[in-house]
Structures are given as C-alpha cells and as structure tokens.
PDB file of N, CA and C in Angstrom:
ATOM      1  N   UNK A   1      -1.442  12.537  -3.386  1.00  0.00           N
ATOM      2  CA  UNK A   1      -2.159  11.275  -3.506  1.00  0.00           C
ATOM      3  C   UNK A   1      -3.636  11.469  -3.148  1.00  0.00           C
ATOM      4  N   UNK A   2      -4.073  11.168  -1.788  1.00  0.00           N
ATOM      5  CA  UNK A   2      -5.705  10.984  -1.174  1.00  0.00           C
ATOM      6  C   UNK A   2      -5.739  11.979  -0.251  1.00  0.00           C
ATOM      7  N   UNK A   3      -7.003  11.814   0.573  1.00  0.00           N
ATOM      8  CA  UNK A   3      -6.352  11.891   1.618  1.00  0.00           C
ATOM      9  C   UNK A   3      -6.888  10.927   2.893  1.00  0.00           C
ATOM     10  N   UNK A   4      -6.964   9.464   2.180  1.00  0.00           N
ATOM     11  CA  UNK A   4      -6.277   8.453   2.438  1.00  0.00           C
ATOM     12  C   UNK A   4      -4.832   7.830   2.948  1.00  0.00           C
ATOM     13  N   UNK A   5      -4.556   7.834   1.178  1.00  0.00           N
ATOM     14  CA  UNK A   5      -3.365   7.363   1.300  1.00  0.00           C
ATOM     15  C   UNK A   5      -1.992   8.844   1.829  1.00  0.00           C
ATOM     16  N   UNK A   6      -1.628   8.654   2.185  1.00  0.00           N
ATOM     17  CA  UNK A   6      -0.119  10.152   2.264  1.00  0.00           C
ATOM     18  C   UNK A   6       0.534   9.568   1.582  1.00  0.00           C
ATOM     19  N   UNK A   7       1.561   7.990   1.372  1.00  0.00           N
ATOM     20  CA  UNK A   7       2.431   8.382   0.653  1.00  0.00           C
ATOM     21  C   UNK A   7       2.943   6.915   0.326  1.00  0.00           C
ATOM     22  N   UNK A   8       3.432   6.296  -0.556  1.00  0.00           N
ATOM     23  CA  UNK A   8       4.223   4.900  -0.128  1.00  0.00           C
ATOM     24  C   UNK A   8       5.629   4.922   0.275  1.00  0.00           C
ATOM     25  N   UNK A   9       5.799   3.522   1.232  1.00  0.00           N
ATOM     26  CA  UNK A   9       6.772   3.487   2.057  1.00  0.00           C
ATOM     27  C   UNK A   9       7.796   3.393   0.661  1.00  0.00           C
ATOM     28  N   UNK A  10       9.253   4.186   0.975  1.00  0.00           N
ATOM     29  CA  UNK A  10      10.137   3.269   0.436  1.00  0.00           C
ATOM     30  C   UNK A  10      11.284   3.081   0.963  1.00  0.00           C
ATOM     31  N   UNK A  11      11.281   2.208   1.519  1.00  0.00           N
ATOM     32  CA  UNK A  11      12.657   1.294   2.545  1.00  0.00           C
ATOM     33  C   UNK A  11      12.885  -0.226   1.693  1.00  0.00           C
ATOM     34  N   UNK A  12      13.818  -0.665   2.411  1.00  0.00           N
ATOM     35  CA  UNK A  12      14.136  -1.594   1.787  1.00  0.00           C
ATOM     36  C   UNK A  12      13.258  -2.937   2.080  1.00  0.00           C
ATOM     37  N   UNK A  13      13.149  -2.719   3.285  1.00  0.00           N
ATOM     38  CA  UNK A  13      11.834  -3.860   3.717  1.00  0.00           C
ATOM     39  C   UNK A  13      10.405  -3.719   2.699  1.00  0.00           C
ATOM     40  N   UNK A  14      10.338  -2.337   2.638  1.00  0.00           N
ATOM     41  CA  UNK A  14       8.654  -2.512   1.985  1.00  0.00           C
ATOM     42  C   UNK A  14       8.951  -2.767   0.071  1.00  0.00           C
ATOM     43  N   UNK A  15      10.301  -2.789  -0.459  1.00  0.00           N
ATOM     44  CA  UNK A  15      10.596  -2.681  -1.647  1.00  0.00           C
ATOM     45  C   UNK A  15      10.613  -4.254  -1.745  1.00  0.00           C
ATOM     46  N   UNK A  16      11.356  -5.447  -0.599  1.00  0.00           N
ATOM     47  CA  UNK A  16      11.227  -6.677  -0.821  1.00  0.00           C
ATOM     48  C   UNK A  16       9.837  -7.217  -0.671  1.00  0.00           C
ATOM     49  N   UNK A  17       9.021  -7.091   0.306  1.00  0.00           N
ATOM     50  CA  UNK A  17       7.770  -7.205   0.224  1.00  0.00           C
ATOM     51  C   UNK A  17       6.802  -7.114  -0.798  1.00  0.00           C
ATOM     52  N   UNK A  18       7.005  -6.070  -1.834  1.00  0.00           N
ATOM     53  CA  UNK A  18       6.728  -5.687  -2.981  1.00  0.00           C
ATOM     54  C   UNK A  18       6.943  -6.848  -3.966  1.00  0.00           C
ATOM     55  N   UNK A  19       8.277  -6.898  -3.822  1.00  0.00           N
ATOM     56  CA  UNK A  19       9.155  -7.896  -4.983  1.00  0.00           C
ATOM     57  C   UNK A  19       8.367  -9.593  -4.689  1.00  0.00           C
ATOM     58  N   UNK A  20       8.412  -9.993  -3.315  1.00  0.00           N
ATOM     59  CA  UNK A  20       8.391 -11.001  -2.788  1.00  0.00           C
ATOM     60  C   UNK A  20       6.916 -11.650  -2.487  1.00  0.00           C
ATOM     61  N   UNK A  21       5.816 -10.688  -1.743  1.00  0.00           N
ATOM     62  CA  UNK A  21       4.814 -10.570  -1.790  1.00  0.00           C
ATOM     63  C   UNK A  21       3.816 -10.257  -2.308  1.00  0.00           C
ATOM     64  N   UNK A  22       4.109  -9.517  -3.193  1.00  0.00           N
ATOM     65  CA  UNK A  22       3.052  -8.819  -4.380  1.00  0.00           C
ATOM     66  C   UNK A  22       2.203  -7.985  -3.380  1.00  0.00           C
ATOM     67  N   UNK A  23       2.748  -7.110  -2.161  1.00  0.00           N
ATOM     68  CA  UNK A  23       2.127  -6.543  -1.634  1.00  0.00           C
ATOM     69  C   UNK A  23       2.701  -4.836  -1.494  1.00  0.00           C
ATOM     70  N   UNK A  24       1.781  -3.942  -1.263  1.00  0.00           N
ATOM     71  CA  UNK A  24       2.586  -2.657  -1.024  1.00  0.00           C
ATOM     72  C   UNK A  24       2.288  -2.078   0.047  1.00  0.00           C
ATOM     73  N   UNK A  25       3.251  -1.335   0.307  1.00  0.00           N
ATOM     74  CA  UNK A  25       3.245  -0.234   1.779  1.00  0.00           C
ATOM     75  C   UNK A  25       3.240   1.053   1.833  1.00  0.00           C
ATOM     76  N   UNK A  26       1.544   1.249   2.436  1.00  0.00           N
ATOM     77  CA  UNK A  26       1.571   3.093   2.323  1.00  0.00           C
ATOM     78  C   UNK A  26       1.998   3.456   3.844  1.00  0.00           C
ATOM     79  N   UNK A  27       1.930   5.028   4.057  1.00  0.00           N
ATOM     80  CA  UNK A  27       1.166   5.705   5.268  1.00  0.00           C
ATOM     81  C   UNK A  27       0.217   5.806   4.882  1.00  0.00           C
ATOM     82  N   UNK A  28      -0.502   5.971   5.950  1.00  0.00           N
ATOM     83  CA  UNK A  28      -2.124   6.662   5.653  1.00  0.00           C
ATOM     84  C   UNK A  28      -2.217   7.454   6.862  1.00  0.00           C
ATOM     85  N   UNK A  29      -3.309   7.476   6.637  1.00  0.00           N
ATOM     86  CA  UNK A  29      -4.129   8.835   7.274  1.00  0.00           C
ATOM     87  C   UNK A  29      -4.122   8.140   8.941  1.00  0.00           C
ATOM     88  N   UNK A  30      -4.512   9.078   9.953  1.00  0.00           N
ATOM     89  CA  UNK A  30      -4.778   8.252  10.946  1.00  0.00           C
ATOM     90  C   UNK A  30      -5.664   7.827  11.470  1.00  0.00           C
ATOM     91  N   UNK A  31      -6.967   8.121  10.780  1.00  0.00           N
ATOM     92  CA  UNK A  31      -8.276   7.602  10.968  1.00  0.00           C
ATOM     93  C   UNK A  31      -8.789   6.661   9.869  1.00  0.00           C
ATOM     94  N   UNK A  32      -7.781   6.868   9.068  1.00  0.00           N
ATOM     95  CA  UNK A  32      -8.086   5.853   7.926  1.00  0.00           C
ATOM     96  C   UNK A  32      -8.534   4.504   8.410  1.00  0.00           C
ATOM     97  N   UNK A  33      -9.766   3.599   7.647  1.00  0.00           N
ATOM     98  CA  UNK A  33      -9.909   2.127   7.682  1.00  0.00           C
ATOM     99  C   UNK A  33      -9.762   1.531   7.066  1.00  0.00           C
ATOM    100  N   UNK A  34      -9.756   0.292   7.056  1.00  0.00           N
ATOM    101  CA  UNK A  34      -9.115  -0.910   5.994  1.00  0.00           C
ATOM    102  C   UNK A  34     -10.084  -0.224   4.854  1.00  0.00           C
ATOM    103  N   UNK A  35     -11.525  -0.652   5.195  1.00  0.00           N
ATOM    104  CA  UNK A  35     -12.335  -0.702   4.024  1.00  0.00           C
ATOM    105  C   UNK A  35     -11.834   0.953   3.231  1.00  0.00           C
ATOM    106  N   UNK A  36     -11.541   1.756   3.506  1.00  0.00           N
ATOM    107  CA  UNK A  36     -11.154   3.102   3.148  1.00  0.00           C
ATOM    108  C   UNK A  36      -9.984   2.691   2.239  1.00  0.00           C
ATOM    109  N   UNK A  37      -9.012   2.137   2.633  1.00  0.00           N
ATOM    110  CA  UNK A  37      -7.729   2.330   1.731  1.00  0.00           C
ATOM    111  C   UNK A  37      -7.847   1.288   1.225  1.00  0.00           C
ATOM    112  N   UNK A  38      -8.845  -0.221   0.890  1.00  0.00           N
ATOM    113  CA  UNK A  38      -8.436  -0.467  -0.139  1.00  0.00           C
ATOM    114  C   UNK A  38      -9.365  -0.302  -1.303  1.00  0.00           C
ATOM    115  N   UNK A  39     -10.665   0.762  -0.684  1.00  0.00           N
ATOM    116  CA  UNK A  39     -11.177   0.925  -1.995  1.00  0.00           C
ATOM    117  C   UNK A  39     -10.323   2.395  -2.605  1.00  0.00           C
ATOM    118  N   UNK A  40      -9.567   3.199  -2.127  1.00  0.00           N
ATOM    119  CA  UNK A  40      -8.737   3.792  -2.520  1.00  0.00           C
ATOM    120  C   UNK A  40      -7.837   3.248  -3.179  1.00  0.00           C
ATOM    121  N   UNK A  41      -7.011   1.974  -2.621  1.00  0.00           N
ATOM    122  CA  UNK A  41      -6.088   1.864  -3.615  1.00  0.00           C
ATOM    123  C   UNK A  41      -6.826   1.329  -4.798  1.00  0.00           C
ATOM    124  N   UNK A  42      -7.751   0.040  -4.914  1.00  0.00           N
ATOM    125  CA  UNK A  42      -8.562  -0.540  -6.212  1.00  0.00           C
ATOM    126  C   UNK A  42      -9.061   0.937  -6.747  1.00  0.00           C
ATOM    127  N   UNK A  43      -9.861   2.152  -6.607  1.00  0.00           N
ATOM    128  CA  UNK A  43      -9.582   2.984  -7.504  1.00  0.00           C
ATOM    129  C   UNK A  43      -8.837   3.569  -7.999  1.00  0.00           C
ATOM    130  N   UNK A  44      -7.572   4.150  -7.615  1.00  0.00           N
ATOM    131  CA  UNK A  44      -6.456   5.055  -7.769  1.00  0.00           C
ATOM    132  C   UNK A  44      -5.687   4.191  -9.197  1.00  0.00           C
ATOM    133  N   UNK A  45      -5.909   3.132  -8.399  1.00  0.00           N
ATOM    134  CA  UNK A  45      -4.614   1.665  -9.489  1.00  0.00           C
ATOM    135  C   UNK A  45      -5.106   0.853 -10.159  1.00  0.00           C
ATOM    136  N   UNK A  46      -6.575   0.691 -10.164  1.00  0.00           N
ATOM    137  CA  UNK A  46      -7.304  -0.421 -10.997  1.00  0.00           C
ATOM    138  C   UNK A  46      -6.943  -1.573 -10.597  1.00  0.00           C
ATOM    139  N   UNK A  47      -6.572  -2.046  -9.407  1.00  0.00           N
ATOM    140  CA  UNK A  47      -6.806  -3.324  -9.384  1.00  0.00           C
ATOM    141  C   UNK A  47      -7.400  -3.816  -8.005  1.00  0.00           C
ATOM    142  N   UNK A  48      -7.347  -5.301  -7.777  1.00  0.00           N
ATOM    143  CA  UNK A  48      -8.071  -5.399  -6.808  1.00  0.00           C
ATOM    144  C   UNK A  48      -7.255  -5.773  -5.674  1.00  0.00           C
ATOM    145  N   UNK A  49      -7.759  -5.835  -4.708  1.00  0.00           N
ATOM    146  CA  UNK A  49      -7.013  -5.578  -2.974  1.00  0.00           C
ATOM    147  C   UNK A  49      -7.233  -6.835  -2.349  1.00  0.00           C
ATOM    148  N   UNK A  50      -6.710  -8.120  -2.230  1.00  0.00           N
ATOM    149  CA  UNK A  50      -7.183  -9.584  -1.282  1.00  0.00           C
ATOM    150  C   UNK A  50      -7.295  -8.833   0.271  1.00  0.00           C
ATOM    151  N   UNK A  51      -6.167  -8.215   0.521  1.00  0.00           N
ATOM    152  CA  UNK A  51      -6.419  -7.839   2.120  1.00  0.00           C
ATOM    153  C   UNK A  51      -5.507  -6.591   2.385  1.00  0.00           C
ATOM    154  N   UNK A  52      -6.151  -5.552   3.904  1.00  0.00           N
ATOM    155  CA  UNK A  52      -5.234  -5.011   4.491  1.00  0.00           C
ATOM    156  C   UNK A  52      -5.086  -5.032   5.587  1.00  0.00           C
ATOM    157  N   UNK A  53      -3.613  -5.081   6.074  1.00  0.00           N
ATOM    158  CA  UNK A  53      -3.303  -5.109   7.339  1.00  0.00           C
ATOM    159  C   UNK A  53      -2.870  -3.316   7.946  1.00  0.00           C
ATOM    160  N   UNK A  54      -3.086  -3.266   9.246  1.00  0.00           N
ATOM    161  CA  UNK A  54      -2.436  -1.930   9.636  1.00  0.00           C
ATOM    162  C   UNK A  54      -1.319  -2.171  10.443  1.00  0.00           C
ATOM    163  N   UNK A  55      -0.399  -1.431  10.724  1.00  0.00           N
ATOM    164  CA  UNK A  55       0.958  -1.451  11.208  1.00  0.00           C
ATOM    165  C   UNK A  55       1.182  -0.176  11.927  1.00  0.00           C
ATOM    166  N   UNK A  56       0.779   0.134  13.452  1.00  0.00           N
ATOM    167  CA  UNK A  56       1.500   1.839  13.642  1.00  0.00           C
ATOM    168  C   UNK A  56       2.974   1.351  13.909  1.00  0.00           C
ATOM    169  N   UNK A  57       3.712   2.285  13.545  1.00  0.00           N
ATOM    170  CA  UNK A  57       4.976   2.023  14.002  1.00  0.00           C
ATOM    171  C   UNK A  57       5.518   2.688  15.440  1.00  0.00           C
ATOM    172  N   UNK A  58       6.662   3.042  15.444  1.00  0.00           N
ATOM    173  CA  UNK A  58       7.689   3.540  16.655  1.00  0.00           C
ATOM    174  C   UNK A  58       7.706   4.855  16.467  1.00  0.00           C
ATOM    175  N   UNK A  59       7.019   5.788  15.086  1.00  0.00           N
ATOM    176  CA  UNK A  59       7.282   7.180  14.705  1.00  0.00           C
ATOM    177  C   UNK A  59       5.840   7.565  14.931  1.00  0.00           C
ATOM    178  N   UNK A  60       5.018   6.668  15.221  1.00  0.00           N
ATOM    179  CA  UNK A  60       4.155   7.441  15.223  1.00  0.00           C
ATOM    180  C   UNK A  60       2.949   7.294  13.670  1.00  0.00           C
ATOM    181  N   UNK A  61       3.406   6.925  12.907  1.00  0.00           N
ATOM    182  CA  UNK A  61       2.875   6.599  11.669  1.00  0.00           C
ATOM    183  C   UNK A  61       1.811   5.317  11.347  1.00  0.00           C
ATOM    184  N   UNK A  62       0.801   5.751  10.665  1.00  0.00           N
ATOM    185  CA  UNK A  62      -0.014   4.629  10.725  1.00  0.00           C
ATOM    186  C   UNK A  62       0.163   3.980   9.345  1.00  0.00           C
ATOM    187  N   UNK A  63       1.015   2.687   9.613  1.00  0.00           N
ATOM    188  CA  UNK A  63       1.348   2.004   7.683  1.00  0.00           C
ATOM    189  C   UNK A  63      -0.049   0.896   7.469  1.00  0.00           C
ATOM    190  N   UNK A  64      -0.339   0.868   6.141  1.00  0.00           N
ATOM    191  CA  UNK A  64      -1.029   0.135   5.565  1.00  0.00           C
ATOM    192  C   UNK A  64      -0.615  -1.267   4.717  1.00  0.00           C
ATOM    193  N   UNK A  65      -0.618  -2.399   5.162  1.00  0.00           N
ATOM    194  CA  UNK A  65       0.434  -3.328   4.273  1.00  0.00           C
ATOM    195  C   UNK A  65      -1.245  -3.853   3.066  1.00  0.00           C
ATOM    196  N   UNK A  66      -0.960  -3.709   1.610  1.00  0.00           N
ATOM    197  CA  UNK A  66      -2.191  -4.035   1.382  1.00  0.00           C
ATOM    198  C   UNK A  66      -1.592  -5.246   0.318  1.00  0.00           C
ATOM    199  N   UNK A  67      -2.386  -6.340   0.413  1.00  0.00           N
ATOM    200  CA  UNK A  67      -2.154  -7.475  -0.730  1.00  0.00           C
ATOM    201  C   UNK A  67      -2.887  -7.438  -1.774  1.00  0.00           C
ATOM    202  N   UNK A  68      -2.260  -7.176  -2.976  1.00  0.00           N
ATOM    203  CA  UNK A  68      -2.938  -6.971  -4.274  1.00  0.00           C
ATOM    204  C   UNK A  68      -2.939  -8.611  -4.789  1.00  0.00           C
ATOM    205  N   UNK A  69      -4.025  -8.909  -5.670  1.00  0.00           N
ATOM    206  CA  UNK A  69      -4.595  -9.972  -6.127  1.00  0.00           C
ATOM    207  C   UNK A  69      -3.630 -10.553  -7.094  1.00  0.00           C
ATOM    208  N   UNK A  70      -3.509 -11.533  -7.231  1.00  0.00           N
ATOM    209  CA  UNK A  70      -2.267 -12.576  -7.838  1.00  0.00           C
ATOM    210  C   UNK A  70      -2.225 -11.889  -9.199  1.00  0.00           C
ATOM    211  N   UNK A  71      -3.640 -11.811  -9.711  1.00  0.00           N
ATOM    212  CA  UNK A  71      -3.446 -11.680 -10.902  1.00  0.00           C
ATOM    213  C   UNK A  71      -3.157  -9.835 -11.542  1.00  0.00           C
ATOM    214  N   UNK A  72      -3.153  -9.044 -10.796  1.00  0.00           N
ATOM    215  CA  UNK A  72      -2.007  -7.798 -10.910  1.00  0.00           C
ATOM    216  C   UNK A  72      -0.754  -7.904 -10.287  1.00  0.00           C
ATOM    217  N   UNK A  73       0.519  -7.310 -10.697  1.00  0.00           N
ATOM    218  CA  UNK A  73       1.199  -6.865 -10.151  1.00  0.00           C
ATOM    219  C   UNK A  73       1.876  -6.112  -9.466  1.00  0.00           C
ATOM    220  N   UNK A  74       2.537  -6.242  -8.105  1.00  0.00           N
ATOM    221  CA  UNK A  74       2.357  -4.744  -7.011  1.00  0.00           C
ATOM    222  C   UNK A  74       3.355  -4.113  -7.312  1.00  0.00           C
ATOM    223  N   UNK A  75       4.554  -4.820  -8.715  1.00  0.00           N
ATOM    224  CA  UNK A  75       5.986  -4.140  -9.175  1.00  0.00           C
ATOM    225  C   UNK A  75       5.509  -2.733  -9.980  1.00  0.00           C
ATOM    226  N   UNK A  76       4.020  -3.505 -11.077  1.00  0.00           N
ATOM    227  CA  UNK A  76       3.875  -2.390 -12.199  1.00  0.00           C
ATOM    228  C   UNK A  76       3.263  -1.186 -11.230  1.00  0.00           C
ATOM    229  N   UNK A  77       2.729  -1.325 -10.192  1.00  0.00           N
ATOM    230  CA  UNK A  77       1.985   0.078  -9.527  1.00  0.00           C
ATOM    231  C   UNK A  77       3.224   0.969  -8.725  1.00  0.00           C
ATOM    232  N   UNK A  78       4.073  -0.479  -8.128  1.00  0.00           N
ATOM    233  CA  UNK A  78       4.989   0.457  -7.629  1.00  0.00           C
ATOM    234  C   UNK A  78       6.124   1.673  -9.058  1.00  0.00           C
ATOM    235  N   UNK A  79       6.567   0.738  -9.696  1.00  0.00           N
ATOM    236  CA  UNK A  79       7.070   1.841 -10.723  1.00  0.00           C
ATOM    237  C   UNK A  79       6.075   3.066 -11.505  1.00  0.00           C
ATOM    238  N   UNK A  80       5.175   2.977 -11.060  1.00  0.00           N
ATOM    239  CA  UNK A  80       4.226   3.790 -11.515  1.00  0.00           C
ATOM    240  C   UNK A  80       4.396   4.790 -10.261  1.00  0.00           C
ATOM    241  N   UNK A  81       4.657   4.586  -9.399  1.00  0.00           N
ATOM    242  CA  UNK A  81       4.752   5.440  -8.089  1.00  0.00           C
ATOM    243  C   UNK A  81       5.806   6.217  -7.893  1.00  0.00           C
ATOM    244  N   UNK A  82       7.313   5.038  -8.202  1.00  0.00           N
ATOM    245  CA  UNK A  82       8.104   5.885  -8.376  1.00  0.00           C
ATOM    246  C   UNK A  82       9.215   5.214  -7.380  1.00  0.00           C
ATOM    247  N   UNK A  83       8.427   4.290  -6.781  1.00  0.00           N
ATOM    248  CA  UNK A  83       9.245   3.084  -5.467  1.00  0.00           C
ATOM    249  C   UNK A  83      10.438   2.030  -5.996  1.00  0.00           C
ATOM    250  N   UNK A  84       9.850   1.812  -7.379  1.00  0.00           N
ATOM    251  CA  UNK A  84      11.397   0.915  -7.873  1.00  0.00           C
ATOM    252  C   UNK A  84      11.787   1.672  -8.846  1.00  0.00           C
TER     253      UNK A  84
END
C-alpha cells in the first residue's frame, strides 16, 4: 500500500461499518496524522475523506476510521481492496 496506510482492517466490525457507515478501517503507520491518511486515502482511491478518527487498540496498533463523502462509496473501494 503506503507507507501510510499498512493495511485495511478486515473483521467483522470494520466490514459492518463499511456496509453501514460508508466508512473504512485501516492500520497505519504510527506516526501517521489525520491530515496524512486522508490525503492518502483521497489519492490512492479518488475520492474524498469528510473525516478521520484514530483508534490505538489493545495490540498495540494504530487504526484509522476514515468517513468517505456520501457521494462515493466505501463498498466500491473496499472490493477493490479485497475486504468484501
């Protein structure tokens, strides 16, 4: 991928979120910043980014929850990824 982004989540939580939210879930880097990953993702995917949130978890991992704009969809990037 970047070296931004490492990788998208795929669990079942970040696959409904997807479905439900029109939002997706990476890892990233651990110095990564908002402004960093979502002009990474708006280049990588062509579309545009409303917001990102960060999430470290319990492993140690730094997740990125990012909300893509109503008018793309976060299903067509995820099957492009390989997540659904």
């Amino acid at each position: 991928m970047s070296q931004v982004l490492l990788y998208p989540m795929v669990t079942e939580k970040a696959v409904n979120i997807i479905e439900e939210e029109n939002k997706l879930v990476f890892v990233v880097a651990k110095k990564a910043a908002k402004h960093e990953i979502k002009k990474e993702v708006e280049s990588l995917y062509e579309v545009k980014v409303d917001k990102v949130n960060i999430v470290n978890d319990m492993k140690g991992r730094k997740k990125a929850i990012v909300k893509i704009n109503k008018k793309f969809k976060a299903n067509d990037i995820a099957i492009k990824l390989g997540v659904l």
